[in-house]
Protein backbone atom coordinates (compact mmCIF):
# COMPACT_ATOMS: atom_id res chain seq x y z
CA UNK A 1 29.38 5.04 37.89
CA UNK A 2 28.50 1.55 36.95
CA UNK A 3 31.30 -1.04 36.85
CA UNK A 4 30.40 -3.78 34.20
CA UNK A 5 30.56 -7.33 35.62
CA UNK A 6 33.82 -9.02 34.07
CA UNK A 7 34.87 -12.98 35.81
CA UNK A 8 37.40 -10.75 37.64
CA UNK A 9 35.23 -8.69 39.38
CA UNK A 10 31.83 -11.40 39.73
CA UNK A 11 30.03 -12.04 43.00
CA UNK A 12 27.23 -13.81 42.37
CA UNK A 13 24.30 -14.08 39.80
CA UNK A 14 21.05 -15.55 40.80
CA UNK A 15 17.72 -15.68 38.77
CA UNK A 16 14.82 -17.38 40.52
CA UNK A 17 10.89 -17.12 38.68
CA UNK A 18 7.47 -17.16 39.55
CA UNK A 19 4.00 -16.81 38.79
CA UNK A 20 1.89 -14.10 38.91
CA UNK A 21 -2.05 -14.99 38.84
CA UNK A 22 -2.92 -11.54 37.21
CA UNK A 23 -3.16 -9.98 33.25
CA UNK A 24 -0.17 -8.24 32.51
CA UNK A 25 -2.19 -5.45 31.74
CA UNK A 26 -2.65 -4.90 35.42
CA UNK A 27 1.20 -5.38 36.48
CA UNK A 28 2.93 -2.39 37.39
CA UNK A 29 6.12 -3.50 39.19
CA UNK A 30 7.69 0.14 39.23
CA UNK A 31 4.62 0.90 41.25
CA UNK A 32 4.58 -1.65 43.16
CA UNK A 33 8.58 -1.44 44.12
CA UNK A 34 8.53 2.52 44.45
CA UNK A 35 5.52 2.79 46.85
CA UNK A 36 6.53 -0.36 48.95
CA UNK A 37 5.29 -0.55 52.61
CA UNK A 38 8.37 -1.25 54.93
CA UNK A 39 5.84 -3.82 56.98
CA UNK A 40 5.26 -5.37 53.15
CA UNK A 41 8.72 -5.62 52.24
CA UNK A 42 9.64 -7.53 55.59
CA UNK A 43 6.51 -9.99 55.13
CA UNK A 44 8.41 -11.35 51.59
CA UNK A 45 11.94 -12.33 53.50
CA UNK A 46 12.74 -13.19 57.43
CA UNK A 47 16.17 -11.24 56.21
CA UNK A 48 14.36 -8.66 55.48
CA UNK A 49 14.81 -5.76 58.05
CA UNK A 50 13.65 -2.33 56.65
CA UNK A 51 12.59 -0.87 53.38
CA UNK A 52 12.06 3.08 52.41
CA UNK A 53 12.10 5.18 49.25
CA UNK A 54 13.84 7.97 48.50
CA UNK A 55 15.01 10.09 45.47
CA UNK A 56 18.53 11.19 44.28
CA UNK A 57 19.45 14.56 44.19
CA UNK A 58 18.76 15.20 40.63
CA UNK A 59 14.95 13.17 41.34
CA UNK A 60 15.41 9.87 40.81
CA UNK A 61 13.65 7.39 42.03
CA UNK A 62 15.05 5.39 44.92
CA UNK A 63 14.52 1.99 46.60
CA UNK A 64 16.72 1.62 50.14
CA UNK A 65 16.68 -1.74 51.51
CA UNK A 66 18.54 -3.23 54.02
CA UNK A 67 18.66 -6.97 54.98
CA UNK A 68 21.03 -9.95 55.79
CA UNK A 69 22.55 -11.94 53.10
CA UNK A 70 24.06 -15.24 54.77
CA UNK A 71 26.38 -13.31 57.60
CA UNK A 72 26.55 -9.68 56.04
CA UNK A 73 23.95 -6.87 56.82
CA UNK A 74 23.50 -5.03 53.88
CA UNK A 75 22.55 -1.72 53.18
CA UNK A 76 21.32 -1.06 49.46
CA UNK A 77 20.80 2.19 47.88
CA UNK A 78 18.98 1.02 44.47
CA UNK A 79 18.92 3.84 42.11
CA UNK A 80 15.65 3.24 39.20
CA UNK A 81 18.18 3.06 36.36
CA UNK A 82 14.86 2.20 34.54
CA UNK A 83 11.18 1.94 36.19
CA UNK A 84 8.74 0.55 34.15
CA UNK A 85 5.23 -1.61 34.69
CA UNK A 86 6.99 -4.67 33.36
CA UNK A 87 10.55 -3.87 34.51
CA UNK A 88 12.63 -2.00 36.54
CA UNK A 89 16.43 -1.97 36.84
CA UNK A 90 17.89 -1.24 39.54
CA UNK A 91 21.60 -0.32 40.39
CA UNK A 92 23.41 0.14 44.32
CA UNK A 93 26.79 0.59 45.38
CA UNK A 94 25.84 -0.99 48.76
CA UNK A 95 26.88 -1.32 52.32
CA UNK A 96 28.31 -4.78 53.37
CA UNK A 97 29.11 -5.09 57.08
CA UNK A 98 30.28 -7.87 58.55
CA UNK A 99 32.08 -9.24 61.59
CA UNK A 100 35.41 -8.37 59.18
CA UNK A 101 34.63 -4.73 58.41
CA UNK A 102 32.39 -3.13 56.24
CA UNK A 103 32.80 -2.44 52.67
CA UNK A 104 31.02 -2.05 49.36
CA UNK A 105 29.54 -4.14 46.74
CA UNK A 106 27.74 -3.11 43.58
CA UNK A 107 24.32 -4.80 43.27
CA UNK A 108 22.28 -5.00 39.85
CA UNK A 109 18.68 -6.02 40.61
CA UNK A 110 16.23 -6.38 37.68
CA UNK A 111 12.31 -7.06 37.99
CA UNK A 112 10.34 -8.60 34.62
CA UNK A 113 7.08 -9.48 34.05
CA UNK A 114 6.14 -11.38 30.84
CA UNK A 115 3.17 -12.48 29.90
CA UNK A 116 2.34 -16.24 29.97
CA UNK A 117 -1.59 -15.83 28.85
CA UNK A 118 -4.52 -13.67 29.52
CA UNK A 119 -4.59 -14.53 33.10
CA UNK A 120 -1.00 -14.98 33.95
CA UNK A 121 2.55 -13.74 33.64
CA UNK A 122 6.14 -14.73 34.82
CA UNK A 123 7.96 -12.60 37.25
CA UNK A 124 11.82 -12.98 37.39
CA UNK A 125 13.74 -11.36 39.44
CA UNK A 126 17.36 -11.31 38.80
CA UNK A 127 20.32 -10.05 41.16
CA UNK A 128 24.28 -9.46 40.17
CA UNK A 129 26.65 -8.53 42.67
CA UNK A 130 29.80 -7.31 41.84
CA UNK A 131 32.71 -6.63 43.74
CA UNK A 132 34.26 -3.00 44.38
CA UNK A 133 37.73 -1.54 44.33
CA UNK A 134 37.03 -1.26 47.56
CA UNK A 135 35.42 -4.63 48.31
CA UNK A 136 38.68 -6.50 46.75
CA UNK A 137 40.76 -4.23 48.96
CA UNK A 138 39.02 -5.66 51.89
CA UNK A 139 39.43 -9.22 51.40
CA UNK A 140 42.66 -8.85 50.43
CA UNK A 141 43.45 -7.22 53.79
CA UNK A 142 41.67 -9.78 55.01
CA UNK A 143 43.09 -12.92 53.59
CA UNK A 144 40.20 -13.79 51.88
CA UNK A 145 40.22 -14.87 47.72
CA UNK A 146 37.79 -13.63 45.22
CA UNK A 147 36.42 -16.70 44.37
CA UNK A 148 35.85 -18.09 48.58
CA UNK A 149 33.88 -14.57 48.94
CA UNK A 150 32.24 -15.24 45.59
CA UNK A 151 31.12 -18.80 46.15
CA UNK A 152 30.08 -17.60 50.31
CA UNK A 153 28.15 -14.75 48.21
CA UNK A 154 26.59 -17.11 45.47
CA UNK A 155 25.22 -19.20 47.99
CA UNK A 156 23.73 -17.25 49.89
CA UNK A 157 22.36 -14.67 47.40
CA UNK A 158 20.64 -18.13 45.74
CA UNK A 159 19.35 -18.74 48.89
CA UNK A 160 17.71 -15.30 49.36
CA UNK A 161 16.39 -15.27 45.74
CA UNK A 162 14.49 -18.28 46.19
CA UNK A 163 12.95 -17.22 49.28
CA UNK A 164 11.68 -13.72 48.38
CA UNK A 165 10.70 -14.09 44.81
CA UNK A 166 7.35 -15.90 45.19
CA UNK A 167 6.97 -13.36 48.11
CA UNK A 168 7.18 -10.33 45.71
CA UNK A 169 5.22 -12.35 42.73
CA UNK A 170 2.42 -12.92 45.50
CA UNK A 171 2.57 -9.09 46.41
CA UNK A 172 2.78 -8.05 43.06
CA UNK A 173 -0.15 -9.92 42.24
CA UNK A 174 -2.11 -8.98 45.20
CA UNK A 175 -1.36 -5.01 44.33
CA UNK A 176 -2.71 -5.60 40.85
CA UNK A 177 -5.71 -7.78 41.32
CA UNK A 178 -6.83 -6.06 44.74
CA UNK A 179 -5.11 -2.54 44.79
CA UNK A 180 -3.37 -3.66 48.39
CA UNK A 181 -0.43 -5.27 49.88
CA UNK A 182 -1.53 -6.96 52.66
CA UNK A 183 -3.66 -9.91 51.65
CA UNK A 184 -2.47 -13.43 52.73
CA UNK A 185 0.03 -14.80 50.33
C-alpha cells in the first residue's frame, strides 16, 4: 500500500537532469532499468553495492537495489508501478539500517525521458522518500525529530542524485545508441 507524501510524513525530494545524446525513439528506460547488469549499476555510484531483478508474486516487474545513502545501507525493493520506454515509476518500502537500528522508508523513484530534438532528450530522475509508521516509531525511540532525519536524508539523497544521474543518462544512452552497457562514460 502506498502512503501519499503529506509535510508530516516527507523525507526528502530530489530531482537532478541530464542529457542523453540519443533520439528518443531509441530510449527505452524500462529496458534499460529491468535488464540492468549488477557490474553496470555499481559503475553509475561508488554507493552503489549490488543490483538484481526480480518479479512479485503476481509478475511484476522488480528492481532490488541496495546502496549507502550518507550513513544508512539501504535495501530497496522497487516494484514497476509503471514501466515504460520514456518512464518508469517505481515504488519500495525499503530497508534502512543504520548504526541506530534498522527500519523502513517508502521510496518513490521516477525515470523520464523527454525529447529535446532529433538527436537529444532530457533524462530526470526524481526520488521521494517518505517516512513509515514504522520509520517515525524509530526515531522517536531514538530521540531523533522528523525534520533532523529529514534534513540528514535531504542531504544526502541530493547528494546521491547528483552523482548517479549523469551515470544512468550515460548508460542509458550507451544501451540505445550501441545496444551495450559497458562503454566508457
Amino acid at each position: 500500500m502506498e502512503i501519499t507524501q503529506t509535510p508530516e510524513n516527507a523525507l526528502s525530494a530530489s530531482v537532478v537532469s541530464a542529457i542523453i545524446n540519443a533520439p528518443i525513439e531509441k530510449v527505452n528506460i524500462a529496458d534499460w532499468l529491468l535488464n540492468l547488469p549488477d557490474a553496470e549499476y555499481q559503475r553509475c555510484s561508488i554507493n552503489h553495492i549490488a543490483e538484481g531483478v526480480s518479479a512479485t508474486f503476481d509478475g511484476t516487474p522488480m528492481s532490488i537495489n541496495v546502496e549507502t545513502i550518507g550513513n544508512a545501507l539501504v535495501v530497496q525493493h522497487y516494484v514497476a508501478t509503471v514501466a515504460q520506454p520514456d518512464y518508469c515509476r517505481m515504488l519500495s518500502v525499503s530497508d534502512t539500517i543504520t548504526a541506530s537500528g534498522r527500519s523502513k522508508v517508502q521510496v518513490l523513484w521516477e525515470l523520464r525521458a523527454e525529447r529535446i530534438d532529433d538527436l537529444t532528450c532530457r533524462y530526470t530522475n526524481t526520488i521521494h522518500a517518505t517516512a513509515t509508521p514504522e520509520f517515525m516509531t524509530f526515531i522517536k525511540e531514538h530521540g531523533i525529530s522528523l525534520a533532523a532525519a529529514a534534513q540528514a536524508r535531504q542531504e544526502a539523497s541530493d547528494a546521491h542524485n547528483r552523482e548517479e544521474t549523469p551515470n544512468f543518462a550515460k548508460s542509458i544512452e550507451n544501451k540505445a545508441l550501441y545496444g551495450q552497457y559497458n562503454l566508457p562514460f
